[in-house]
Protein backbone atom coordinates (compact mmCIF):
# COMPACT_ATOMS: atom_id res chain seq x y z
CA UNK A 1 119.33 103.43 121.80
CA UNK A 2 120.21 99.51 120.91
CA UNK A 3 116.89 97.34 119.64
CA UNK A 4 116.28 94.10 121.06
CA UNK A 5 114.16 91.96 119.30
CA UNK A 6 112.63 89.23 121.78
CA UNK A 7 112.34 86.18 119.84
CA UNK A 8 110.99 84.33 123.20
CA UNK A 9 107.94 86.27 122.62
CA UNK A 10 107.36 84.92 118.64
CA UNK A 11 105.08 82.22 118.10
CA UNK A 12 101.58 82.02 116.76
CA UNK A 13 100.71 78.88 118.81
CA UNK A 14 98.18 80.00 121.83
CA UNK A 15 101.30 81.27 124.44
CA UNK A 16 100.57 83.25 127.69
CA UNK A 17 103.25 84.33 130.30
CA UNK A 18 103.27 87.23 133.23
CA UNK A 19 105.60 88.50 135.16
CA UNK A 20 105.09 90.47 138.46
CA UNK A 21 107.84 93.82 139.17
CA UNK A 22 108.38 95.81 142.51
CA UNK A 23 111.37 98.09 140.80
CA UNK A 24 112.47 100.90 139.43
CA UNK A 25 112.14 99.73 135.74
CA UNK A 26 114.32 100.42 132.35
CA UNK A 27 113.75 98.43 129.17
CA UNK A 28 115.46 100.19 126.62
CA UNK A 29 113.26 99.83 122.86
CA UNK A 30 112.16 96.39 121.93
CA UNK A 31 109.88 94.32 119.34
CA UNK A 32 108.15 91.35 119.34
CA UNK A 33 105.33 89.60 117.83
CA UNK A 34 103.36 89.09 121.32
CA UNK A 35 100.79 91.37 122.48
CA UNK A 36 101.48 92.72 125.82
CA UNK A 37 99.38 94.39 128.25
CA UNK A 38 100.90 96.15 131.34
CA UNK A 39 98.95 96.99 135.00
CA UNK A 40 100.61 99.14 137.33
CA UNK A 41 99.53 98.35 140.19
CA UNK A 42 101.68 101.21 142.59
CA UNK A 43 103.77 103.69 140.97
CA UNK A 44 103.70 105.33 137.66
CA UNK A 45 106.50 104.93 134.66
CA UNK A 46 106.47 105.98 131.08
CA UNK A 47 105.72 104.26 127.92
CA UNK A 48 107.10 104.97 124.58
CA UNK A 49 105.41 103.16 121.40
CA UNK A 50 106.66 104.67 118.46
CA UNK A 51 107.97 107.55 119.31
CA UNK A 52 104.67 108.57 121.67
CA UNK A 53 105.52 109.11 124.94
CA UNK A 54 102.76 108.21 127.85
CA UNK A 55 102.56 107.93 131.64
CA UNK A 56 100.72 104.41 133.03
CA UNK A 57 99.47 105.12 136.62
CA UNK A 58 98.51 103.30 139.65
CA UNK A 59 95.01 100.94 138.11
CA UNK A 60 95.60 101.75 134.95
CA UNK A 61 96.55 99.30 132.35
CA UNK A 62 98.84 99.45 128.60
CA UNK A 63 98.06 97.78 125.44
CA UNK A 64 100.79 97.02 123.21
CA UNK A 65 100.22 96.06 119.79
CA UNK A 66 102.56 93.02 117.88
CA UNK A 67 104.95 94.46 116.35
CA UNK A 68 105.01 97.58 117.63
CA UNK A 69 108.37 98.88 119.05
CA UNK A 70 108.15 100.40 122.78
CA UNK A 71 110.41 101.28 125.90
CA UNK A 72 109.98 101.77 129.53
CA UNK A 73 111.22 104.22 132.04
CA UNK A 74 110.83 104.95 135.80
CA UNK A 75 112.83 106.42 138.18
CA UNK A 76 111.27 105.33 141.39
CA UNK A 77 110.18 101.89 142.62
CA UNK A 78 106.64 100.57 141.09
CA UNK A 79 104.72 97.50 141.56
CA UNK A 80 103.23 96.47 138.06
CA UNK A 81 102.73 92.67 135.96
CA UNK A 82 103.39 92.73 132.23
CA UNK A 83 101.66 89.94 130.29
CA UNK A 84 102.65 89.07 126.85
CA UNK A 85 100.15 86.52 124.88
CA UNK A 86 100.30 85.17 120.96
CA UNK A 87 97.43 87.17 118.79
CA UNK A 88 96.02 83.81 118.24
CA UNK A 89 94.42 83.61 122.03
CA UNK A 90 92.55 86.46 121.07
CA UNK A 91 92.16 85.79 117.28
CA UNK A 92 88.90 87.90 117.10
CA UNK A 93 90.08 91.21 118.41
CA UNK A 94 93.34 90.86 116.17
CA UNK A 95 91.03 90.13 113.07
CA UNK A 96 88.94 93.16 113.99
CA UNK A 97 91.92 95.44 114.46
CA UNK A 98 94.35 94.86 111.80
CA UNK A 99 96.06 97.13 110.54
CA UNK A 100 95.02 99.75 113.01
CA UNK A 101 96.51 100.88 115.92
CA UNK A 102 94.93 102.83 119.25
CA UNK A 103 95.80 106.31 119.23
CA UNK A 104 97.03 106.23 122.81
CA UNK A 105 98.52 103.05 124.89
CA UNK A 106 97.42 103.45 127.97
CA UNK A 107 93.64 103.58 129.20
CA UNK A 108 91.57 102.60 132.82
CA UNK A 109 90.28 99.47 132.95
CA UNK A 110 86.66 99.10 134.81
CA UNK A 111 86.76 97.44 138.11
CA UNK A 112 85.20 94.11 137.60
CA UNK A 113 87.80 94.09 134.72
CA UNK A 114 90.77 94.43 137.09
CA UNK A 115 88.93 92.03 139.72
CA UNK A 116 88.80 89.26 136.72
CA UNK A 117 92.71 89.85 136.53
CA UNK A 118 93.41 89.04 140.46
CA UNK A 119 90.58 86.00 140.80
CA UNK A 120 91.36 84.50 137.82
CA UNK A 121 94.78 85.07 136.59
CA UNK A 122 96.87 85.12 139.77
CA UNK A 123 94.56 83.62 142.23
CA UNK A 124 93.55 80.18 140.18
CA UNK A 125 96.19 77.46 140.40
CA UNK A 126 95.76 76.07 137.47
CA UNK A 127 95.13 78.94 134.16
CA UNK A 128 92.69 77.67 131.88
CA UNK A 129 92.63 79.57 128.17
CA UNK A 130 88.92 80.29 129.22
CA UNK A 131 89.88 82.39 132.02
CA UNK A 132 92.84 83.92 130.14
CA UNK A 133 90.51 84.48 127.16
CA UNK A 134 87.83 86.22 128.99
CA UNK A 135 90.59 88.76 130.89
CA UNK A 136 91.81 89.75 128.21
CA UNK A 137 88.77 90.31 126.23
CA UNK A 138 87.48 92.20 129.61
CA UNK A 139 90.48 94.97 129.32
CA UNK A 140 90.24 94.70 125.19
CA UNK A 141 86.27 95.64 125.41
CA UNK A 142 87.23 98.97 127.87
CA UNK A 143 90.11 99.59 125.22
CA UNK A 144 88.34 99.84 122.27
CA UNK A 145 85.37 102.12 124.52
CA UNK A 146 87.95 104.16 125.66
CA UNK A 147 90.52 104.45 122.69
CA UNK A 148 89.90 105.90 119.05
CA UNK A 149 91.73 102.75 116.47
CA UNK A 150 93.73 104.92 113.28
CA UNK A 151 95.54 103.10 110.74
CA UNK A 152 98.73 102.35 111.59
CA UNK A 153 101.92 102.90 109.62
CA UNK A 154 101.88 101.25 106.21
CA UNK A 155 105.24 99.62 107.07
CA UNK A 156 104.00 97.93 110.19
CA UNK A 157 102.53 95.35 107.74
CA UNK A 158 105.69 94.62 105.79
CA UNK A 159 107.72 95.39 109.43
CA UNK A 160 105.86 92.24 110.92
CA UNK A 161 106.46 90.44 107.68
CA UNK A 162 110.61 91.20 108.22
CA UNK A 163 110.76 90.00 111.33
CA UNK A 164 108.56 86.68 110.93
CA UNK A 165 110.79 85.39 108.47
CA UNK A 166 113.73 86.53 110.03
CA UNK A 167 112.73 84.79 112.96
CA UNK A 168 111.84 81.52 111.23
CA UNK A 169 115.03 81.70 109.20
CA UNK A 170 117.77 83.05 111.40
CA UNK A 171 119.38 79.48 112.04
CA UNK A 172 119.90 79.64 107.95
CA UNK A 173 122.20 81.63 106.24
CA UNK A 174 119.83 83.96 104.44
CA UNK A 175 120.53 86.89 102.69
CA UNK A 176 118.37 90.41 102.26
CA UNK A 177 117.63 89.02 98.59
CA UNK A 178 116.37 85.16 99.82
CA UNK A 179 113.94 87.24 102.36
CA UNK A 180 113.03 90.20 99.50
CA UNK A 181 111.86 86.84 96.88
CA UNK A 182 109.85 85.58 99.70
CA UNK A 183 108.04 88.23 101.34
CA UNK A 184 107.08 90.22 97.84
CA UNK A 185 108.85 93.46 98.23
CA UNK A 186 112.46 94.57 96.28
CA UNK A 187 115.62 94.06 98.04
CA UNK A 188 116.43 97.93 97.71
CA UNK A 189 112.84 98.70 98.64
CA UNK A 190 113.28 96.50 102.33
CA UNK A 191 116.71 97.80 103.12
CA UNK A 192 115.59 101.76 102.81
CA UNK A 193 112.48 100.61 105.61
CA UNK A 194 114.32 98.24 107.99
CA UNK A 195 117.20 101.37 108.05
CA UNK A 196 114.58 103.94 108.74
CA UNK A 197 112.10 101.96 111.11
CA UNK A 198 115.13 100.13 113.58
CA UNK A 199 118.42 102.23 112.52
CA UNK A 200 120.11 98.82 111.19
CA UNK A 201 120.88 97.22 108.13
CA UNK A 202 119.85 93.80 107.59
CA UNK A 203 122.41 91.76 108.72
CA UNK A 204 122.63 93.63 111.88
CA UNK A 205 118.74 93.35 112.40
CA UNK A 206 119.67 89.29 111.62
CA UNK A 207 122.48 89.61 114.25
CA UNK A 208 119.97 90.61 117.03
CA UNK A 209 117.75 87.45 116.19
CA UNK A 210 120.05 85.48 116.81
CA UNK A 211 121.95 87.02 119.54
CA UNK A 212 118.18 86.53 121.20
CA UNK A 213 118.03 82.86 120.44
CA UNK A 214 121.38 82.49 122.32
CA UNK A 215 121.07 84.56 125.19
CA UNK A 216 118.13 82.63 125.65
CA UNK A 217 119.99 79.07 125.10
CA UNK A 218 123.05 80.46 127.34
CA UNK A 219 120.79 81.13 130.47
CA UNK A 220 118.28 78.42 130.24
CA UNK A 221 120.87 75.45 129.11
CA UNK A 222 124.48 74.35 130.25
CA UNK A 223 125.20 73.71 126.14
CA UNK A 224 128.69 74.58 124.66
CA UNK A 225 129.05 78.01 123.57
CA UNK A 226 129.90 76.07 120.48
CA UNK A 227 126.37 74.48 120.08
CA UNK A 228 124.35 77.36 120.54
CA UNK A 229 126.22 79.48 118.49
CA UNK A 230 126.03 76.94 115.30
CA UNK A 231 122.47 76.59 116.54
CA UNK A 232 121.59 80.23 116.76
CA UNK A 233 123.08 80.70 113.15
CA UNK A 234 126.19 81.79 113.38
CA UNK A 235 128.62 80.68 111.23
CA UNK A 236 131.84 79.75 114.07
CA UNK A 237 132.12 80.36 117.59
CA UNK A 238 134.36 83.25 116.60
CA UNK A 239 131.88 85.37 114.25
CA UNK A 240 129.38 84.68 117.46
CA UNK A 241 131.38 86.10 120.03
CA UNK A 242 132.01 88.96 118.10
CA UNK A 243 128.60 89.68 117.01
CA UNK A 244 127.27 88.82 120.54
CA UNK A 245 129.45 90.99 122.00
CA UNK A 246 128.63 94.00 119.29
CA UNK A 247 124.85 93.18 120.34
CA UNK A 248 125.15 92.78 124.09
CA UNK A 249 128.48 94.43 125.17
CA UNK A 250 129.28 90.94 127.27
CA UNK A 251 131.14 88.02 126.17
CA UNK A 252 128.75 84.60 125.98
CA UNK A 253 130.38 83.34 128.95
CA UNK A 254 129.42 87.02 130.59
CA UNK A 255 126.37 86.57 130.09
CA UNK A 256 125.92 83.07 130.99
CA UNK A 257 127.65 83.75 134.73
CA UNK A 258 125.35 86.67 135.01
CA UNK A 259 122.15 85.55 134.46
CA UNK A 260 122.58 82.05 135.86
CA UNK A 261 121.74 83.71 139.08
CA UNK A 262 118.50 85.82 138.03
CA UNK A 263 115.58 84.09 139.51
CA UNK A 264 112.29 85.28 138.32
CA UNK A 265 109.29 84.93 141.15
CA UNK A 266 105.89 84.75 140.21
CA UNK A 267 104.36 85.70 143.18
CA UNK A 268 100.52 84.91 144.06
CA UNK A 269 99.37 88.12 145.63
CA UNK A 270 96.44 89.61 145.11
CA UNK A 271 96.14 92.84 143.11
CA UNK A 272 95.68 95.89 145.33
C-alpha cells in the first residue's frame, strides 16, 4: 500500500482546517504532523493506526495522534468531518501526552461535547482559537476518561524527528548522512527504521515530500511545471516527472487537469 506523507498538514504555527464528507471513503495509509480528529456523523468506516484496525460509528468521534500513520475504509456512503489542527493549539494536552499513545482511536464523545462542535465550529461565522480551543479540549477531556494512554513505539520519537527535517529540507539536496548529523542518530541506524516503519528507503521517503509539495503547487497555482518542480526540490523537470509519476502514477500535467476541477464545499449544516 503506497504512503503519502501530507506536507499541507506540517506546521507548528496554530493551523485549524475541516472538511465535511457524504461518501463512500478510501484514504489509503498516510502521515502527517497534524492531529486529526474524525466525527461520523451517519455511517460507519474503519480506521487503521498502526496496524490496529477499528470501526468509528454514527456519534462517535477518532483521535489521531501526529505522526502516527493511519488509513480509512468504507464501503457504503457516510456523512462524517475530519479536522486536522497543529499540536501547538492544544500545547497542554500534547505536553501531557508525549510520548504516549491511546490504546484505541476511537471513543464517544458526551453530548454537550458534540453540541460545542455544531454551535461553535460550524455554526459561528467567524472561528475564534477560543472556540476551537475549548472543542477540542471538550472531546480531549472524554478521551483521556475513556481511553487508557501506553507508551508509544520508541521510534515514533525519532519517526517525527525524520519527517520534520525532511519536511523543512526537501527543497535542498540533502542526503541520509546531512539528516543522520543533524537529528543525532547513525546513518545506518535511520535507514534500518525508516525501511521497517514506511517500507522505503530514504530517498524514496524524500521523493514523497516533495511529490506533496507539488501536487499541492500544481492544483492550487497555474506555475510552470518547471517552477514547481525546481521549487519542490527536484533537480530538472525530467527527474520530477519521473519521480512524480513513480509516486502518483499520473504525469504533472495529469494531475493538474484532474484536480483543477475538485471543488471542496464546506457546508454549514448542523450536526445531526
Amino acid at each position: 500500500m503506497p504512503l503519502s506523507i501530507q506536507k499541507r498538514n506540517f506546521g507548528t504555527h496554530g493551523t485549524f482546517g475541516y472538511q465535511f464528507h457524504e461518501e463512500a471513503y478510501n484514504f489509503n495509509l498516510h502521515i502527517h504532523q497534524f492531529a486529526e480528529l474524525t466525527l461520523m456523523l451517519n455511517g460507519e468506516m474503519d480506521i487503521t493506526v498502526g496496524g490496529r484496525t477499528e470501526t468509528l460509528r454514527s456519534g462517535q468521534l477518532a483521535l489521531i495522534f501526529p505522526f502516527h500513520m493511519h488509513s480509512y475504509r468504507s464501503e457504503r456512503k457516510n456523512k462524517f468531518v475530519i479536522f486536522t489542527f497543529s499540536p501547538s493549539i492544544v500545547s497542554d494536552f500534547m505536553k501531557n501526552t508525549k510520548g504516549k499513545i491511546g490504546e484505541k482511536t476511537v471513543f464517544t464523545p458526551t453530548n454537550s461535547t458534540r453540541a460545542m462542535f455544531g454551535e461553535r465550529l460550524v455554526n459561528e461565522l467567524e472561528l475564534s482559537l477560543y472556540s476551537i480551543r475549548a472543542c477540542l479540549y471538550a472531546a480531549l477531556s472524554d478521551f483521556t476518561a475513556q481511553v487508557e494512554l501506553v507508551s508509544a513505539s520508541t521510534d515514533n520519537n525519532m519517526l517525527s524527528k525524520v519527517l520534520t527535517y525532511i519536511n523543512e529540507h526537501f527543497a535542498e539536496p540533502i542526503t541520509l548522512t546531512d539528516m543522520a548529523r543533524s537529528i543525532g542518530y547513525s546513518a545506518n541506524y535511520l535507514s534500518h527504521c525508516i525501511k521497517r516503519s514506511f517500507d522505503l528507503n530514504f530517498r524514496s521517503l524524500l521523493a514523497c515530500v516533495r511529490t506533496e509539495n507539488a501536487k499541492s503547487l500544481l492544483s492550487e497555482t497555474d506555475r510552470s511545471v518547471l517552477d514547481i518542480a525546481l521549487e519542490s526540490g527536484f533537480g530538472s523537470e525530467r527527474s520530477f516527472h519521473r519521480q512524480f509519476k513513480s509516486v502518483t502514477k499520473r504525469t504533472p500535467c495529469e494531475y493538474r487537469n484532474e484536480n483543477q476541477l475538485r471543488v471542496i464545499k464546506r457546508t454549514n449544516e448542523k450536526f445531526e
